[in-house]
C-alpha atoms as a PDB file:
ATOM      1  CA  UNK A   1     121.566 -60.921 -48.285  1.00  0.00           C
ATOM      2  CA  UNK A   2     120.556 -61.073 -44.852  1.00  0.00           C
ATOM      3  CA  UNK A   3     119.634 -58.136 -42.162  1.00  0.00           C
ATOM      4  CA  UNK A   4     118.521 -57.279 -39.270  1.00  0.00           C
ATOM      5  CA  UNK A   5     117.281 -54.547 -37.260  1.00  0.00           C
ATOM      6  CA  UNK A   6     118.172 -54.699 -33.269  1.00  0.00           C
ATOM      7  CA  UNK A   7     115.436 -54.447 -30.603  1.00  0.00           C
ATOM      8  CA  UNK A   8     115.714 -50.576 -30.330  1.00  0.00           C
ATOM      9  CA  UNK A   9     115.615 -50.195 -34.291  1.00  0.00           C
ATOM     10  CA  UNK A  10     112.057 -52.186 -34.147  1.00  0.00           C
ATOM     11  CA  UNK A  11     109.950 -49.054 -34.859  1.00  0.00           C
ATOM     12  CA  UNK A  12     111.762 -48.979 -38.315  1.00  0.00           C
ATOM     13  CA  UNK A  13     110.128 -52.502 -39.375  1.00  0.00           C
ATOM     14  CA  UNK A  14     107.524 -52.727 -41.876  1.00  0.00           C
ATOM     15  CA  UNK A  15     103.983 -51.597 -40.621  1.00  0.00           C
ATOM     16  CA  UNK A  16     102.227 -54.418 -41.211  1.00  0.00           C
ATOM     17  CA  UNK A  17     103.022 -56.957 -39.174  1.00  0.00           C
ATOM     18  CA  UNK A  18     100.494 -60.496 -39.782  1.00  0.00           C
ATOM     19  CA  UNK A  19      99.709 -62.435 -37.407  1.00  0.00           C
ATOM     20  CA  UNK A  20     101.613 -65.522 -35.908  1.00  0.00           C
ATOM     21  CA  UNK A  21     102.834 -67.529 -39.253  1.00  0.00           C
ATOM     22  CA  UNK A  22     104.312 -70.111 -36.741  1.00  0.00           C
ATOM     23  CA  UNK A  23     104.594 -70.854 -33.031  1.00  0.00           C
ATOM     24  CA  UNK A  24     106.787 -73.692 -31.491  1.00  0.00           C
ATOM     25  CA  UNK A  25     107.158 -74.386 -27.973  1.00  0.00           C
ATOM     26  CA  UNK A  26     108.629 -77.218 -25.768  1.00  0.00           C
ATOM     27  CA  UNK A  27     107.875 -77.871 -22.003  1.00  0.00           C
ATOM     28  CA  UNK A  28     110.735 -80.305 -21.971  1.00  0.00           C
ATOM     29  CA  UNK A  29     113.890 -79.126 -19.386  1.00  0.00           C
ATOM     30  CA  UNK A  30     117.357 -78.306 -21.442  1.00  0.00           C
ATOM     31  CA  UNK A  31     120.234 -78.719 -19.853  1.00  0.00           C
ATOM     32  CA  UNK A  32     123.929 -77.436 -20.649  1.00  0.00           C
ATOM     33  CA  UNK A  33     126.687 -80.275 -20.346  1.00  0.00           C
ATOM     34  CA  UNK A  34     128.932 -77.660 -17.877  1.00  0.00           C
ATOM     35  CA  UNK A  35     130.936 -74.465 -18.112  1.00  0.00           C
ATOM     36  CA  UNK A  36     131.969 -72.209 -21.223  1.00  0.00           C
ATOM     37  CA  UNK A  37     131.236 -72.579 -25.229  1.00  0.00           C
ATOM     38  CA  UNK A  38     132.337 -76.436 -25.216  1.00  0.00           C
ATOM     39  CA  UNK A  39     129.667 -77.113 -23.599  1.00  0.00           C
ATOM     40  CA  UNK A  40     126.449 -74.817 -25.139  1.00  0.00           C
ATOM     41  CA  UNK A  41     123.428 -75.996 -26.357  1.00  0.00           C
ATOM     42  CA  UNK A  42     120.950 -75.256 -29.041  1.00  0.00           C
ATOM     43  CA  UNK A  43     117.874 -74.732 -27.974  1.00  0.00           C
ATOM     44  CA  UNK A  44     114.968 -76.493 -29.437  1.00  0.00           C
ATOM     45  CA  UNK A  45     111.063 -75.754 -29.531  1.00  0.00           C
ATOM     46  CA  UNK A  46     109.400 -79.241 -29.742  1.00  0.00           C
ATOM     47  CA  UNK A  47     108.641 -81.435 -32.623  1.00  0.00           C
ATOM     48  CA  UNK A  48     109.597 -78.905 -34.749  1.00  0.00           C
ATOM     49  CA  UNK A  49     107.153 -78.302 -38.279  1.00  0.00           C
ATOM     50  CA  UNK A  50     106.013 -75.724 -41.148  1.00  0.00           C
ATOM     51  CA  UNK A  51     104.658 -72.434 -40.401  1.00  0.00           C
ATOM     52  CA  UNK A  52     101.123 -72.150 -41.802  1.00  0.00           C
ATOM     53  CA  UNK A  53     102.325 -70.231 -45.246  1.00  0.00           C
ATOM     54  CA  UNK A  54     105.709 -72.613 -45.372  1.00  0.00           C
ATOM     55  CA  UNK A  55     107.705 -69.788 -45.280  1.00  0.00           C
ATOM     56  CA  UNK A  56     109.644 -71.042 -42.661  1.00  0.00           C
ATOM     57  CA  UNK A  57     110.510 -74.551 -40.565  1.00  0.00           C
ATOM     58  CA  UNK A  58     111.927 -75.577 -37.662  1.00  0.00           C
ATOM     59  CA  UNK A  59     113.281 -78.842 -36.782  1.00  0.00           C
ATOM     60  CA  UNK A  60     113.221 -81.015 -33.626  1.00  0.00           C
ATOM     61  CA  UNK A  61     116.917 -79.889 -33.134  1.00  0.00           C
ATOM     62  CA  UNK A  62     115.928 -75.963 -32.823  1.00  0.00           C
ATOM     63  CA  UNK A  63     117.389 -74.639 -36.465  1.00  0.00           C
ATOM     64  CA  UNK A  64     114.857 -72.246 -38.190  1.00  0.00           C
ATOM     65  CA  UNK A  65     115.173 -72.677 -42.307  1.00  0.00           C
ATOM     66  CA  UNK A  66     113.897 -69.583 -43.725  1.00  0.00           C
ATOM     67  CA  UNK A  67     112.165 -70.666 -46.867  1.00  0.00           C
ATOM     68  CA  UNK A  68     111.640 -67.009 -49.118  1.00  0.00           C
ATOM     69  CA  UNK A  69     113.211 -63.934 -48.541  1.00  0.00           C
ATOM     70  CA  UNK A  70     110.639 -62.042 -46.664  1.00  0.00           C
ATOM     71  CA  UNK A  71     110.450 -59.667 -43.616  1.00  0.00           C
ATOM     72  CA  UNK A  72     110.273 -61.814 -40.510  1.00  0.00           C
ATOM     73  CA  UNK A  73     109.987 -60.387 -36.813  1.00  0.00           C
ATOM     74  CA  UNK A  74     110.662 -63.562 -34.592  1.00  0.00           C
ATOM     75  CA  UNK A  75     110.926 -63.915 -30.276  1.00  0.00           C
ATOM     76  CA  UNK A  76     112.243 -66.250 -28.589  1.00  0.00           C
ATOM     77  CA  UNK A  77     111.436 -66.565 -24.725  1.00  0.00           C
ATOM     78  CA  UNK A  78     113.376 -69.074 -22.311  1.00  0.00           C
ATOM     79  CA  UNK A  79     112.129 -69.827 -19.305  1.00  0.00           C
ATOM     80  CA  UNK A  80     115.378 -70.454 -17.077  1.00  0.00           C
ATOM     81  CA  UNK A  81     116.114 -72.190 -13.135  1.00  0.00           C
ATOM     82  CA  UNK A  82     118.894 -74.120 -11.158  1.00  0.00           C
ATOM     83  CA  UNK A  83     119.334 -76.790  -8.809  1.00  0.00           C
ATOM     84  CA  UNK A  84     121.254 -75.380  -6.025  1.00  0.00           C
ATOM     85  CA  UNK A  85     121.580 -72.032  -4.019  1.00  0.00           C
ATOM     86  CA  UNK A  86     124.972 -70.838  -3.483  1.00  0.00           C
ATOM     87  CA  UNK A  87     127.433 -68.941  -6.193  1.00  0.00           C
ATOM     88  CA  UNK A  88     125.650 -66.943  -8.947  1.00  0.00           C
ATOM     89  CA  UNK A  89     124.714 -69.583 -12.361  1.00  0.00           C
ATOM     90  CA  UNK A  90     125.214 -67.303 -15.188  1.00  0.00           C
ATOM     91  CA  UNK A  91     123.194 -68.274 -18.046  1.00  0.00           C
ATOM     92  CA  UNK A  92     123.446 -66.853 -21.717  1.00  0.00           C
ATOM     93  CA  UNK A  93     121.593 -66.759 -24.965  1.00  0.00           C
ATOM     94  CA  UNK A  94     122.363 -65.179 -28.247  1.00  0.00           C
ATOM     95  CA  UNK A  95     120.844 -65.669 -31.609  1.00  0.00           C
ATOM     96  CA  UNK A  96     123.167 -67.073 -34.174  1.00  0.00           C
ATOM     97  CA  UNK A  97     122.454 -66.826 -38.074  1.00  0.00           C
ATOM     98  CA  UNK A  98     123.936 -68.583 -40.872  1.00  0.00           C
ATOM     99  CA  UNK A  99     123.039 -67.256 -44.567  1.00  0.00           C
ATOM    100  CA  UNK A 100     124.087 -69.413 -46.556  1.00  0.00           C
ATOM    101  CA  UNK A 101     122.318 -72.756 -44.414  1.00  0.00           C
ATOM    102  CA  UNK A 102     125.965 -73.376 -43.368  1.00  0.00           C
ATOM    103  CA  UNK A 103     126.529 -73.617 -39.272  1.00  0.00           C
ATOM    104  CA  UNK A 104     130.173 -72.862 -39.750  1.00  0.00           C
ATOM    105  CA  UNK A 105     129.820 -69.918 -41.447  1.00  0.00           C
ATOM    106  CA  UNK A 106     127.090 -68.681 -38.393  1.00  0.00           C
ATOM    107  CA  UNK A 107     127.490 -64.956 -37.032  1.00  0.00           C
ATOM    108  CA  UNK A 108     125.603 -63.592 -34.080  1.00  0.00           C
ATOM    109  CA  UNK A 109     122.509 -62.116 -34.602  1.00  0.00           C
ATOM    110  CA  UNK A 110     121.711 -60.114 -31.768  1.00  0.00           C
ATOM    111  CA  UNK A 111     123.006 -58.592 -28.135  1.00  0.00           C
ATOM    112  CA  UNK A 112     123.595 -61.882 -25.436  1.00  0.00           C
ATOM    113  CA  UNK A 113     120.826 -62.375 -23.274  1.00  0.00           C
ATOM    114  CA  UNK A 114     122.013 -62.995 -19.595  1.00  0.00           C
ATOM    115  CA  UNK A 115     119.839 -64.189 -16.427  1.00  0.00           C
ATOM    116  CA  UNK A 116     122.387 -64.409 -12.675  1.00  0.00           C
ATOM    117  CA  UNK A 117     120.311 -66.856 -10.870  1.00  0.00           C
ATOM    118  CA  UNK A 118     121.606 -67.153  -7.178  1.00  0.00           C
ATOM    119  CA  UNK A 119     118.981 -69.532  -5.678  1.00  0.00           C
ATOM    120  CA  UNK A 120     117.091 -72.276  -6.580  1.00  0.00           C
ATOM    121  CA  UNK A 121     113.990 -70.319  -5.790  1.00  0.00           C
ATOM    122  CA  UNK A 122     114.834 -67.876  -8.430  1.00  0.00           C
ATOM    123  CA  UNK A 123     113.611 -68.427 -11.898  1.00  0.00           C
ATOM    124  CA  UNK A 124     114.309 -65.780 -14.735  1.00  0.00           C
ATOM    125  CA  UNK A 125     113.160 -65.661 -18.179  1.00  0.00           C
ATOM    126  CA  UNK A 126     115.603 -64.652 -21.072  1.00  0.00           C
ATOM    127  CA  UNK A 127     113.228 -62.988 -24.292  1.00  0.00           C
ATOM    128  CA  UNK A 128     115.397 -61.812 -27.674  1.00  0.00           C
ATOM    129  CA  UNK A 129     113.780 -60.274 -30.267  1.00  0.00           C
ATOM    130  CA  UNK A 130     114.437 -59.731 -33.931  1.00  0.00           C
ATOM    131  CA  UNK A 131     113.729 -58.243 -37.131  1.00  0.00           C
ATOM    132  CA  UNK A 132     115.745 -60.051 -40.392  1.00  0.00           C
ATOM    133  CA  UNK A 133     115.014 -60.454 -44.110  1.00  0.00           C
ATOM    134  CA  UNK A 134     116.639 -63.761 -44.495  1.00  0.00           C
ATOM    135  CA  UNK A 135     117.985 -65.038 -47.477  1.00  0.00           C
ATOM    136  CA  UNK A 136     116.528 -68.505 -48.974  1.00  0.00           C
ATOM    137  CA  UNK A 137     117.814 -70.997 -47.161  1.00  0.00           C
ATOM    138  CA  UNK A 138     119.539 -68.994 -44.091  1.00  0.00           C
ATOM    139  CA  UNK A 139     119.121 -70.410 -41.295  1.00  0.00           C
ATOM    140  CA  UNK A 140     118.458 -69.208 -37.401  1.00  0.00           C
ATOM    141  CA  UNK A 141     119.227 -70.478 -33.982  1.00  0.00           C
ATOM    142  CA  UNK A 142     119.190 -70.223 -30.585  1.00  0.00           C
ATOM    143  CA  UNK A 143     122.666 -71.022 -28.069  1.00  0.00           C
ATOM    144  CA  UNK A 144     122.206 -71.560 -24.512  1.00  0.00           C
ATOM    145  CA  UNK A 145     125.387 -71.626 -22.191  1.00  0.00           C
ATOM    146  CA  UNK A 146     126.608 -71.096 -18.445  1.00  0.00           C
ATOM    147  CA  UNK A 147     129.375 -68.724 -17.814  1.00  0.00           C
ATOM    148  CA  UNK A 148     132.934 -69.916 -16.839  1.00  0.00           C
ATOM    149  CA  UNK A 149     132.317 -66.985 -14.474  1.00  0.00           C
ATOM    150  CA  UNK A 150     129.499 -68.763 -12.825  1.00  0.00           C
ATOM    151  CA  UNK A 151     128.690 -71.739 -10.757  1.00  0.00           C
ATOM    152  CA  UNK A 152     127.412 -74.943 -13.057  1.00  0.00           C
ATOM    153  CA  UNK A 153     123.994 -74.686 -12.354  1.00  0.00           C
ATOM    154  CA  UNK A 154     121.005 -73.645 -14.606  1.00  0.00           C
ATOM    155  CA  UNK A 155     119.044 -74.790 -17.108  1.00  0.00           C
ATOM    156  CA  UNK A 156     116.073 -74.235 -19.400  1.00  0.00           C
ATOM    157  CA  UNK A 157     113.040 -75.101 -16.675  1.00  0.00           C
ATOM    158  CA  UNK A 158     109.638 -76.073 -17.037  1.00  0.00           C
ATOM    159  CA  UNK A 159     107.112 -75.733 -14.432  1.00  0.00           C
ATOM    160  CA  UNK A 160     103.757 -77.974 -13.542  1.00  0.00           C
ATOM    161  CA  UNK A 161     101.034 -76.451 -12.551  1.00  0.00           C
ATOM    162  CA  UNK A 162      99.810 -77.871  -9.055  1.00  0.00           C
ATOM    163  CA  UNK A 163      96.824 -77.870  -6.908  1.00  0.00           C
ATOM    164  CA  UNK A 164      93.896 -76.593  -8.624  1.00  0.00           C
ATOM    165  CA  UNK A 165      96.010 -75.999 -11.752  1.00  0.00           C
ATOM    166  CA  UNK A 166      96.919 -79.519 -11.758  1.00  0.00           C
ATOM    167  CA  UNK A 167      95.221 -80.319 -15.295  1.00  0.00           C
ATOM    168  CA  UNK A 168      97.047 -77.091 -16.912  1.00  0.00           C
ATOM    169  CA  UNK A 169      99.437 -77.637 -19.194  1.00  0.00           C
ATOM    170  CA  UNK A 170     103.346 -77.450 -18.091  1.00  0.00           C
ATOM    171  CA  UNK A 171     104.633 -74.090 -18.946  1.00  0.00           C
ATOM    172  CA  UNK A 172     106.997 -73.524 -21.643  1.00  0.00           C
ATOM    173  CA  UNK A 173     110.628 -73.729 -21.508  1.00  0.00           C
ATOM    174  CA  UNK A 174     111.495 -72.739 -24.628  1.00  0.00           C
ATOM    175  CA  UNK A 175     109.142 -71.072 -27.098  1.00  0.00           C
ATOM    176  CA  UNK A 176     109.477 -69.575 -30.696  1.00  0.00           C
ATOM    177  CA  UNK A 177     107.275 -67.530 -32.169  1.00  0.00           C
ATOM    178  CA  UNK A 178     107.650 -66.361 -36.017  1.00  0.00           C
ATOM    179  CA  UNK A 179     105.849 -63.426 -37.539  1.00  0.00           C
ATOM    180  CA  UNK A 180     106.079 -62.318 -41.029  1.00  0.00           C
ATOM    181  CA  UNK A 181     105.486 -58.743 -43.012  1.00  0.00           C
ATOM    182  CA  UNK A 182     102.576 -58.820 -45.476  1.00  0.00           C
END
């Protein structure tokens, strides 16, 4: 069975912690088709792959497939923007988890992230953290969304580097990172 420990619990996780088992990122913009849950998106991280040990994949579509029943610590980090200035964009983010690999049967992992952007010269950055012991074959997601209470503006951003920094790398919009207990 599946658990988790919230973000102020994580001092209860195991003590050793190794490092990085997997790390997916995407520099690609995601955009949410408008207002409310109709119109969410799940994030994805890039190509998708194996972590190094196979514990764990993720596909080009964002869905993590936890492969053994271990202790994982995973982070997400979203790098958010808008188009426009004017009324607040309200954009959310909340883990979702399915244990038994079915989306339907999905419950929310976690508190919902939220970023008010009022300008177009605002960028914000959403980060969730979590501690679970998945069961084989759970899987783990991220959902993106702008508030009905909000204009419909905002998105998952990317930024390229310029000037001097012109042969840098775009930042990320959307990474992943997956740790696991040894």
């Amino acid at each position: 069975m599946g658990s988790y420990l919230p973000k102020t619990a994580i001092f209860d996780a195991p003590a050793t912690v190794t490092p990085v088992v997997g790390s997916f990122s995407t520099a690609n913009t995601q955009t949410p088709t408008g207002l409310g849950s109709s119109n969410k998106i799940t994030l994805s991280y890039g190509p998708g792959g194996n972590t190094d040990d196979n514990s764990a994949s993720v596909s080009p579509d964002g869905i993590i497939t936890f492969n053994e029943a271990s202790d994982f610590e995973i982070t997400f980090r979203v790098a958010t923007s808008r188009n426009t200035s004017g009324a607040e964009a309200v954009l959310l983010a909340r883990m979702m988890y399915a244990e038994d690999g079915i989306l339907a049967n999905a419950i929310q992992k976690s508190n919902t992230g939220m970023m008010g952007i009022e300008s177009d010269k605002i960028h914000g950055k959403l980060m969730h953290h979590l501690h679970i012991t998945p069961a084989i074959g759970g899987i783990l997601w991220v959902e993106f969304a702008r508030d009905e209470a909000g204009t419909n503006d905002g998105f998952v951003s990317t930024r390229q580097p310029t000037g001097t920094l012109s042969t840098w790398n775009n930042t990320a919009s959307a990474s992943c990172v997956i740790y696991k207990a040894a």
